[in-house]
Protein backbone atom coordinates (compact mmCIF):
# COMPACT_ATOMS: atom_id res chain seq x y z
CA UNK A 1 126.38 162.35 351.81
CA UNK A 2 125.30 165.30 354.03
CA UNK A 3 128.52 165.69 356.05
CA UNK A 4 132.20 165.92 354.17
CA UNK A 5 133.76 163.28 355.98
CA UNK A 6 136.91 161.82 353.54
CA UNK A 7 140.34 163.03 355.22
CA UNK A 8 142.21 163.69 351.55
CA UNK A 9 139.56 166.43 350.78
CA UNK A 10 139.71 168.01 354.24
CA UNK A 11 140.96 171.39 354.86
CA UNK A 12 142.97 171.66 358.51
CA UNK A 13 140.31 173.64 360.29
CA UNK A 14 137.59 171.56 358.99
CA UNK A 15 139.38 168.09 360.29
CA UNK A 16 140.36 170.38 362.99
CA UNK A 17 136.14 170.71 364.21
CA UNK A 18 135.48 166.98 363.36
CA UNK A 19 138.34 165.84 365.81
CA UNK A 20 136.81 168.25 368.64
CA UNK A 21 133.79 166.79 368.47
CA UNK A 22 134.09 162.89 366.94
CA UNK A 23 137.78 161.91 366.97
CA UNK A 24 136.91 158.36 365.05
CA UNK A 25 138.90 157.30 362.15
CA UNK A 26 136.92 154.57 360.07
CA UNK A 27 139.97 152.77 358.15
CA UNK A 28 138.66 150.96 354.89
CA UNK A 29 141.09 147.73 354.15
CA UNK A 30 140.69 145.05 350.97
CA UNK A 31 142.97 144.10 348.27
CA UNK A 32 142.69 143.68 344.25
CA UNK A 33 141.68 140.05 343.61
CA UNK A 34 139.55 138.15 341.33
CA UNK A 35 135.60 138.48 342.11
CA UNK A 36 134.11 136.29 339.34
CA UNK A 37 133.09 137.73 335.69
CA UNK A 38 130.46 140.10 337.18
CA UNK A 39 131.75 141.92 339.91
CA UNK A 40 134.93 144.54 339.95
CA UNK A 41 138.58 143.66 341.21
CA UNK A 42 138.55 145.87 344.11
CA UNK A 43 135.22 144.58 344.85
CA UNK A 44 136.53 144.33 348.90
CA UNK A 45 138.11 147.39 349.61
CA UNK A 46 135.53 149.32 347.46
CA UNK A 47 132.88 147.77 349.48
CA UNK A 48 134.93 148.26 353.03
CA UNK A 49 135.29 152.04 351.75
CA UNK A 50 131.56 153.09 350.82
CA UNK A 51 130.36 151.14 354.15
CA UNK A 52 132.37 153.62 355.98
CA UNK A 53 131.50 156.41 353.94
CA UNK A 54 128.02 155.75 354.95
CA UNK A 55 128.95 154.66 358.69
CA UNK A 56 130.82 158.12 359.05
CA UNK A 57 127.88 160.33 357.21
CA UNK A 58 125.68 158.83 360.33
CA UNK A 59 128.04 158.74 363.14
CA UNK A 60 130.55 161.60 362.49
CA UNK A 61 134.30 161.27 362.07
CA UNK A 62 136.89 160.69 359.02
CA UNK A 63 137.50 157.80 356.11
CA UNK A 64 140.77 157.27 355.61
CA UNK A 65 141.48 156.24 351.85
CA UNK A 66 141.21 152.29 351.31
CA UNK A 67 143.94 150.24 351.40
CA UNK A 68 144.58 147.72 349.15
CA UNK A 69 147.16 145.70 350.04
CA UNK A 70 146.29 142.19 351.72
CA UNK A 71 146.88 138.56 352.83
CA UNK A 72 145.88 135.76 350.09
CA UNK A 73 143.86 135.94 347.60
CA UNK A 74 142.03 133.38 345.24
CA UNK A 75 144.16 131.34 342.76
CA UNK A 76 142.71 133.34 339.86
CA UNK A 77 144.61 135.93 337.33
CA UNK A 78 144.74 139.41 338.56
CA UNK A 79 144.68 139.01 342.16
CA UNK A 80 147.46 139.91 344.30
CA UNK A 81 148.68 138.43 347.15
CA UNK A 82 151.28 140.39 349.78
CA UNK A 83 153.05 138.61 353.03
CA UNK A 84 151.17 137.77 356.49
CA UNK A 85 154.06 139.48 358.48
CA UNK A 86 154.46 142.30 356.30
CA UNK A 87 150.40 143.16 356.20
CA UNK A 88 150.31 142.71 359.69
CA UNK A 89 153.16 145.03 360.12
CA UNK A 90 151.50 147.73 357.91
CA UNK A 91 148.35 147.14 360.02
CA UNK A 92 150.03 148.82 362.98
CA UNK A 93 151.77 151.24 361.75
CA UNK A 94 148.40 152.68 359.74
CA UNK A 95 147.43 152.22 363.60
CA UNK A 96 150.54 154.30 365.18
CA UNK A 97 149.57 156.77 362.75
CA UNK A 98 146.29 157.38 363.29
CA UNK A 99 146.82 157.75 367.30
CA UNK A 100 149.77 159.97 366.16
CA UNK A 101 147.24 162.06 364.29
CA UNK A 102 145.42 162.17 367.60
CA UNK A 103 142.26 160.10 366.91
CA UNK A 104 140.85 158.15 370.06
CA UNK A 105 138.77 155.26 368.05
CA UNK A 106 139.66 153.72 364.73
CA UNK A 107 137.09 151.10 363.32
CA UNK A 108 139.29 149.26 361.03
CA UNK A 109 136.83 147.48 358.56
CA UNK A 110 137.84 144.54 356.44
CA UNK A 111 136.23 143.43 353.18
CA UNK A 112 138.84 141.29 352.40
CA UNK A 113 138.39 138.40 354.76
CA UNK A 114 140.50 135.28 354.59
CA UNK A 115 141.33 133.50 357.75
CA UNK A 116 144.63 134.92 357.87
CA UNK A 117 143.44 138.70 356.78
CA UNK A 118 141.02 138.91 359.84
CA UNK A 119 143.66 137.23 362.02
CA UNK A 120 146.43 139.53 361.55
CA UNK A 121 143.89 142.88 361.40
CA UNK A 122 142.46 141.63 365.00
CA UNK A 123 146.37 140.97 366.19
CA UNK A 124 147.68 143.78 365.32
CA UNK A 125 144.80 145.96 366.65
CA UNK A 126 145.56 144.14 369.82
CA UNK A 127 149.11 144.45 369.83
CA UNK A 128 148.76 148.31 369.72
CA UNK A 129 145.94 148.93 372.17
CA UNK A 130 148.48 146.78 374.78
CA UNK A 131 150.56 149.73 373.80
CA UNK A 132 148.28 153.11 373.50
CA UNK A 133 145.41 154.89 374.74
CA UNK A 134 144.04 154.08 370.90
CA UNK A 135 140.58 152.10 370.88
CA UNK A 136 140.20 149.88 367.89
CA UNK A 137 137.17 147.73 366.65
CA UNK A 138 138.95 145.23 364.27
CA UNK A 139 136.63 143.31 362.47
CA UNK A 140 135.57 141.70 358.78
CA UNK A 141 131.81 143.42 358.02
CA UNK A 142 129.66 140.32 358.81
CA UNK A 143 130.67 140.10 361.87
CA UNK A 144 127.89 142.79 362.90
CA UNK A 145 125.43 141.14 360.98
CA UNK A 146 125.86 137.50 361.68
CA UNK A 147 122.58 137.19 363.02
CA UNK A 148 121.12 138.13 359.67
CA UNK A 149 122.60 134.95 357.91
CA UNK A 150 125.35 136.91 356.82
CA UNK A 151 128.35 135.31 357.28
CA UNK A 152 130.52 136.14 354.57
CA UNK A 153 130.90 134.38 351.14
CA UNK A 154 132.97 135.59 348.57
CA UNK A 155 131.25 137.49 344.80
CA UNK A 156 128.35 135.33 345.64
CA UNK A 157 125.05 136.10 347.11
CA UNK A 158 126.19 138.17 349.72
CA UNK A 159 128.74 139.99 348.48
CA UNK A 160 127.18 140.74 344.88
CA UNK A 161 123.83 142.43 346.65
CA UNK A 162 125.91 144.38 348.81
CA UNK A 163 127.91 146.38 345.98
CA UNK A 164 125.02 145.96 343.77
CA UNK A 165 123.73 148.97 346.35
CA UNK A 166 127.12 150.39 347.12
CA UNK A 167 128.60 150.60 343.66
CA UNK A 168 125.89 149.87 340.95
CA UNK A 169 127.91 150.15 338.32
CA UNK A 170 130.97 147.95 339.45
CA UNK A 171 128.28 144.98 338.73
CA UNK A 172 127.16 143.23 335.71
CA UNK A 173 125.23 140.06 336.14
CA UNK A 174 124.79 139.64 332.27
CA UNK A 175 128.91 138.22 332.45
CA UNK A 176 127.62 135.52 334.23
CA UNK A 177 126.59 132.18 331.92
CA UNK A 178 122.33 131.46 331.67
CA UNK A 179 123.47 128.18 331.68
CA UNK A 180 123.02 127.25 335.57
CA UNK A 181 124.49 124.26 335.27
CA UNK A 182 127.75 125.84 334.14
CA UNK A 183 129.96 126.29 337.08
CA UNK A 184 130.93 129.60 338.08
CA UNK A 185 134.53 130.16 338.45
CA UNK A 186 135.66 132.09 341.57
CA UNK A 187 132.95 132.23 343.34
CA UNK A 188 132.45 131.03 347.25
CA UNK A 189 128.71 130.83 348.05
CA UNK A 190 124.97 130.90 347.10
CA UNK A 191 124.75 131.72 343.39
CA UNK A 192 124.43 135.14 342.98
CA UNK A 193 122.43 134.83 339.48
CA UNK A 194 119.52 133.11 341.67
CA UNK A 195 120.17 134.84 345.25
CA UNK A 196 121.43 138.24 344.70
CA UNK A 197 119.33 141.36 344.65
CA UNK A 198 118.99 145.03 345.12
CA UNK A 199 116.93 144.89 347.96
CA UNK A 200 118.43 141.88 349.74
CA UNK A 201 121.41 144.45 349.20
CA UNK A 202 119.51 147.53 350.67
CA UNK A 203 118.69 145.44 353.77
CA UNK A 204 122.17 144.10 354.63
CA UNK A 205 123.72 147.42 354.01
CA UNK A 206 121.44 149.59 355.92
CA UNK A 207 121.58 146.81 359.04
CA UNK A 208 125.34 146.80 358.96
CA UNK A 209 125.74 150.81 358.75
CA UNK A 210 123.10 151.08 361.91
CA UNK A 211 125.71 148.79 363.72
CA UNK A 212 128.54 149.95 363.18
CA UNK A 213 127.44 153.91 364.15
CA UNK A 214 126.48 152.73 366.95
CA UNK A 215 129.68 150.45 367.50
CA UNK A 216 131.60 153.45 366.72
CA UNK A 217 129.62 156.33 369.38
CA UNK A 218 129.68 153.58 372.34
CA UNK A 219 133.77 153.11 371.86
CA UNK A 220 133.67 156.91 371.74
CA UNK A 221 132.76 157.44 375.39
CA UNK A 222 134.56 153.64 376.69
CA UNK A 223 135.33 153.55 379.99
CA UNK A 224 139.07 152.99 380.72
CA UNK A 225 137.61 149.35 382.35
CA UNK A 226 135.50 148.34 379.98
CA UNK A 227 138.23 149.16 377.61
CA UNK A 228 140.58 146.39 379.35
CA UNK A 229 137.77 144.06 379.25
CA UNK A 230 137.35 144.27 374.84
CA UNK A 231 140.94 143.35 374.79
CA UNK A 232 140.75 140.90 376.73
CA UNK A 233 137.80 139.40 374.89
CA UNK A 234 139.30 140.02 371.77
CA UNK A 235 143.06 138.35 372.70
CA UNK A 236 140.30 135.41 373.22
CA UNK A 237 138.76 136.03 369.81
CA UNK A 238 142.54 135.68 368.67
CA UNK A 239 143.21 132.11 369.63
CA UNK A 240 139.81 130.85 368.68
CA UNK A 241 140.41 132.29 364.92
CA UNK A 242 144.46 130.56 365.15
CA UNK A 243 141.84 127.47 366.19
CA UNK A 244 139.86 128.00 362.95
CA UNK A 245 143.19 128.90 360.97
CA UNK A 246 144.78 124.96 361.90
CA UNK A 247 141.38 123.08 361.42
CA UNK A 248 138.75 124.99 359.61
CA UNK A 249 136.39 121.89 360.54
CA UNK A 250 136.38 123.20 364.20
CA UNK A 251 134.46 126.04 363.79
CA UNK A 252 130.89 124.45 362.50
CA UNK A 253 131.35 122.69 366.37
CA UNK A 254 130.94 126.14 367.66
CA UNK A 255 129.18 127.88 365.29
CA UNK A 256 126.24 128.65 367.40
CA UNK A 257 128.60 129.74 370.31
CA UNK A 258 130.22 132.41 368.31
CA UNK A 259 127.57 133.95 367.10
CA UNK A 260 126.36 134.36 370.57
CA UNK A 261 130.05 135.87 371.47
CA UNK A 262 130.12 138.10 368.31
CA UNK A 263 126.78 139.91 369.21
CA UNK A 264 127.74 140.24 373.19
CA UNK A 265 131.31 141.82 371.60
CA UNK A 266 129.63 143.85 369.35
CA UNK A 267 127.07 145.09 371.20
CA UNK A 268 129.55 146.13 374.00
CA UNK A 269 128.92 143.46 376.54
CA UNK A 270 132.32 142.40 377.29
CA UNK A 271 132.32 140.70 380.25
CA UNK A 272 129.46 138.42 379.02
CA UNK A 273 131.88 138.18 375.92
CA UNK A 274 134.73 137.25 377.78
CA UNK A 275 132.90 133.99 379.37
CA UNK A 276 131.50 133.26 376.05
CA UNK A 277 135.48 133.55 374.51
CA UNK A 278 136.32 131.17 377.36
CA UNK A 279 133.63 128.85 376.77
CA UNK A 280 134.37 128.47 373.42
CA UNK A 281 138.30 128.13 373.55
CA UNK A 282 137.42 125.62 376.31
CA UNK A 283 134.79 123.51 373.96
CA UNK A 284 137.80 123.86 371.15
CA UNK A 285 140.40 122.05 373.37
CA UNK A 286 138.40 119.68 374.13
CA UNK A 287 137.73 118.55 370.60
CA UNK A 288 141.36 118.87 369.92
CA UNK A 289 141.95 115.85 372.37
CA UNK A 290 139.86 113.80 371.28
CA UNK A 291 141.27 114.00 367.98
């Protein structure tokens, strides 16, 4: 790390210069929950946590400790599950705090990301820019690297190459069985002992910190207008995800469609976002009656 950038170990003049010059707060959220035999417990918020160390380093601003509280969790031992309403609830006020610290942008990062996690982080986030001059990117990490095939999976391929770069020593493929056929308990996704590697891990990671820099410098210098426009495209985002939270089935009818939307969104384009939202909630209720 070539810039000190984690708000604990911060003296008051030094956060003083960084919020002068980069008033971003990068807020790492994931929860303690079972990752299969080869990957560690806090495996999401761990992950969340050294993305943004990394995303800060490049772009400038703080990391606000990880939080590790969260919505659901897989039926396994160790993992803990909290409340929808009271997770949402602490989402906003970790929000009402940061614009009472005096940040402008927060890019709230979720490696935790259950329907109902990513639902209540992009609601809340919502909710509070409605209600402040605070700018907030809400998202789960693959949703800046969709286009890359990466669209989440859970202590599989995806997930295992990713730490395996982040946090080296938080994975151990050897507590995995040899036996292939042997089913591997826990784990959501392309089987990490024959997809998941170091370099697939380098790629993803390096892809997703370039992203989210430059998410994080364009929200920086938002327009008040353009502003309006990302909440309204992502109040859109909101009821196609309650879509996806009723009937999961509905989103492989779209799934082209929202990747589309997610890289216009992303990317800053949010009046070409906003049609794309519509067109999608549109193409949803559609479906809906014909059912």
């Amino acid at each position: 790390m070539s810039r000190k950038v984690k708000y604990e170990e911060l003296f008051p003049s030094e956060l003083e210069e960084i919020m002068s010059k980069k008033p971003i707060a990068y807020l790492p959220f994931g929860t303690l929950e079972w990752h299969g035999l080869h990957l560690a417990l806090g495996n999401d918020a761990v992950k969340a946590y050294e993305l943004c160390l990394r995303v800060a380093d490049k772009a400038g601003g703080v990391v606000i400790p990880a939080t590790y509280w969260a919505i659901g969790g897989m039926p396994h031992p160790w993992t803990t599950r909290l409340d929808e309403d009271l997770i949402t609830k602490l989402f906003y006020g970790i929000f009402e705090q940061m614009a009472h610290v005096g940040f402008r942008v927060v890019v709230a990062l979720t490696g935790h990301y259950g329907i109902e996690q990513v639902y209540a982080l992009k609601k809340a986030a919502c909710d509070f820019m409605y209600r402040s001059n605070l700018v907030i990117a809400p998202l789960p990490e693959y949703e800046v690297a969709y286009e890359k095939g990466y669209h989440g999976d859970h202590a599989a391929k995806w997930e295992t190459s990713i730490l395996w770069v982040l946090r080296p020593e938080l994975v151990d493929i050897s507590r995995l069985s040899k036996n292939s056929e042997e089913p591997l308990e826990g784990i959501m996704g392309e089987d990490p002992r024959l997809h998941a590697s170091k370099n697939l891990g380098i790629e993803i990671v390096d892809y997703m910190v370039d992203k989210l820099a430059k998410v994080a410098l364009r929200l920086n210098e938002i327009s008040p207008l353009e502003r309006s426009k990302m909440i309204q495209s992502l109040s859109i985002q909101l009821r196609i995800l309650d879509n996806f939270r009723k009937d999961p089935r509905r989103r492989s009818l779209i799934e082209t469609e929202y990747e589309r939307f997610l890289k216009s969104f992303w990317e800053g384009r949010y009046r070409e976002a906003v049609g794309e939202a519509r067109g999608i909630l549109e193409k949803l209720q559609e479906e809906a009656i014909k059912d």
